[in-house]
Protein backbone atom coordinates (compact mmCIF):
# COMPACT_ATOMS: atom_id res chain seq x y z
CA UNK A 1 0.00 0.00 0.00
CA UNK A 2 1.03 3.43 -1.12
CA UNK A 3 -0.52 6.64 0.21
CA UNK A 4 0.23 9.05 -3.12
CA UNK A 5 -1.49 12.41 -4.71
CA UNK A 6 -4.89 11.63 -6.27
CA UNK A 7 -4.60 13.27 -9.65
CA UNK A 8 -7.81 13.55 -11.40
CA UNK A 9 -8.26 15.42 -14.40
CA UNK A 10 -5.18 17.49 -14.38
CA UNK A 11 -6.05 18.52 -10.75
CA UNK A 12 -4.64 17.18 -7.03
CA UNK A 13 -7.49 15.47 -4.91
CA UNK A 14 -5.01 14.80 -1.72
CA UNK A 15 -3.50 11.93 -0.68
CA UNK A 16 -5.11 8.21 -0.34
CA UNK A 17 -4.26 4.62 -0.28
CA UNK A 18 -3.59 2.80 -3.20
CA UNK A 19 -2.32 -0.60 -3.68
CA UNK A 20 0.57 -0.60 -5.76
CA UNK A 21 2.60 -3.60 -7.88
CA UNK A 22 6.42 -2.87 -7.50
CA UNK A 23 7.93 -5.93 -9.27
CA UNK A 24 6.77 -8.29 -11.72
CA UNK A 25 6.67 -12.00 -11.79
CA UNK A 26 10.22 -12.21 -12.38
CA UNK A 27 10.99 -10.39 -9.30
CA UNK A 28 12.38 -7.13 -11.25
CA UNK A 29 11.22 -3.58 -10.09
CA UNK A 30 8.31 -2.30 -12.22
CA UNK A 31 8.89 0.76 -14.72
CA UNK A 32 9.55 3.85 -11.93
CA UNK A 33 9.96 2.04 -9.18
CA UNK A 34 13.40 1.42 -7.37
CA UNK A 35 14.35 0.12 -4.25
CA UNK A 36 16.93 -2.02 -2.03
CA UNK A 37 18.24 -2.14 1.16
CA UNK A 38 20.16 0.71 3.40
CA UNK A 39 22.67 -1.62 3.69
CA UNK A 40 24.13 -2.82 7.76
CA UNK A 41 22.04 -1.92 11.24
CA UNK A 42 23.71 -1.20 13.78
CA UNK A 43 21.93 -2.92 17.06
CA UNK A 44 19.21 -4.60 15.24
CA UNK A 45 20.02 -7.14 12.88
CA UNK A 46 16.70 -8.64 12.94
CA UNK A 47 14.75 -5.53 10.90
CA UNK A 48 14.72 -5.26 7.82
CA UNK A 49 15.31 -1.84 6.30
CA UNK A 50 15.15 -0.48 2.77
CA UNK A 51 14.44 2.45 0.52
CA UNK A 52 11.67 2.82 -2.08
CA UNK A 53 11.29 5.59 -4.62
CA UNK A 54 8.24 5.81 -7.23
CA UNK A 55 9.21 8.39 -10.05
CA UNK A 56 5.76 9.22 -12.88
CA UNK A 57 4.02 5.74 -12.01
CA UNK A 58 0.87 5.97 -13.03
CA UNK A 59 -1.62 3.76 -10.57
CA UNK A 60 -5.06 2.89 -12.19
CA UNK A 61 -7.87 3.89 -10.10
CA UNK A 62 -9.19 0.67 -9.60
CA UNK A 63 -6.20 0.12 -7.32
CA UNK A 64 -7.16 3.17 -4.98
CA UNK A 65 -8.79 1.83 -1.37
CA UNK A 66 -11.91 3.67 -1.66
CA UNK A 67 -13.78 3.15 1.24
CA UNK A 68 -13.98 6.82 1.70
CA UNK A 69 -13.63 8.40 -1.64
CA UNK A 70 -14.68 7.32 -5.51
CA UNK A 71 -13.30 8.17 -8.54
CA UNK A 72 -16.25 7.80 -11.37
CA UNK A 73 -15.51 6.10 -15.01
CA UNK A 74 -16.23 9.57 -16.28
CA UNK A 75 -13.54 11.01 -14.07
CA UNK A 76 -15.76 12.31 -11.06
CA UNK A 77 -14.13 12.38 -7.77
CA UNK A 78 -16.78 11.64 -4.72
CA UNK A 79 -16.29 11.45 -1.21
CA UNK A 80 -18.31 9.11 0.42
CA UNK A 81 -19.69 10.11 4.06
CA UNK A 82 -18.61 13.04 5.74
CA UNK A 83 -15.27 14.43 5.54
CA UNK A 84 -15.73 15.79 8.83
CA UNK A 85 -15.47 11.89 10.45
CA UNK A 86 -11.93 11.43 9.20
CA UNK A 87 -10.47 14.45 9.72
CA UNK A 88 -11.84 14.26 13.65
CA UNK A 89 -10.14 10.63 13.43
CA UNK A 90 -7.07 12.23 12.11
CA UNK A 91 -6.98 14.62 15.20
CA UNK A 92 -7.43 11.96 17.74
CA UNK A 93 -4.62 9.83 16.49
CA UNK A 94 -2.58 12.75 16.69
């Protein structure tokens, strides 16, 4: 799961989760996507601990979670429910 910019139409909707393939079925990174490890920990050998950068993927919208918010074949962006509920979520987890 990726949390990236919702661009609809030319125009930034925020940022929701998305599920994202980053290699294929031969275990090579997928076009824009790059990533390994950050090489030795020091104390904690049991984590494992990497690096991940996504440059002009392009995620279909049937991969975004959309529990809370819809994106329309015609390119209409809905939020479903209030918005009001998850940002009062977002300040009580903070």
């Amino acid at each position: 799961m990726v949390f990236a910019q919702a661009i609809v139409n030319g125009k930034s909707k925020g940022v929701y989760p998305f599920l994202v393939q980053i290699k294929d079925s031969d275990l090579s990174w997928m076009p824009g996507v790059e990533g390994g490890d950050i090489g030795p920990k020091i104390g904690f050998h049991a984590k494992e601990n990497g690096y991940m950068f996504f440059k002009n993927v392009r995620i279909p919208k049937n991969n975004l979670f959309n529990k809370y918010v819809d994106i329309s074949k015609e390119g209409e962006f809905k939020i479903i429910g209030d918005p009001r509920v998850s940002y009062g979520t977002m300040m009580h987890i903070r």
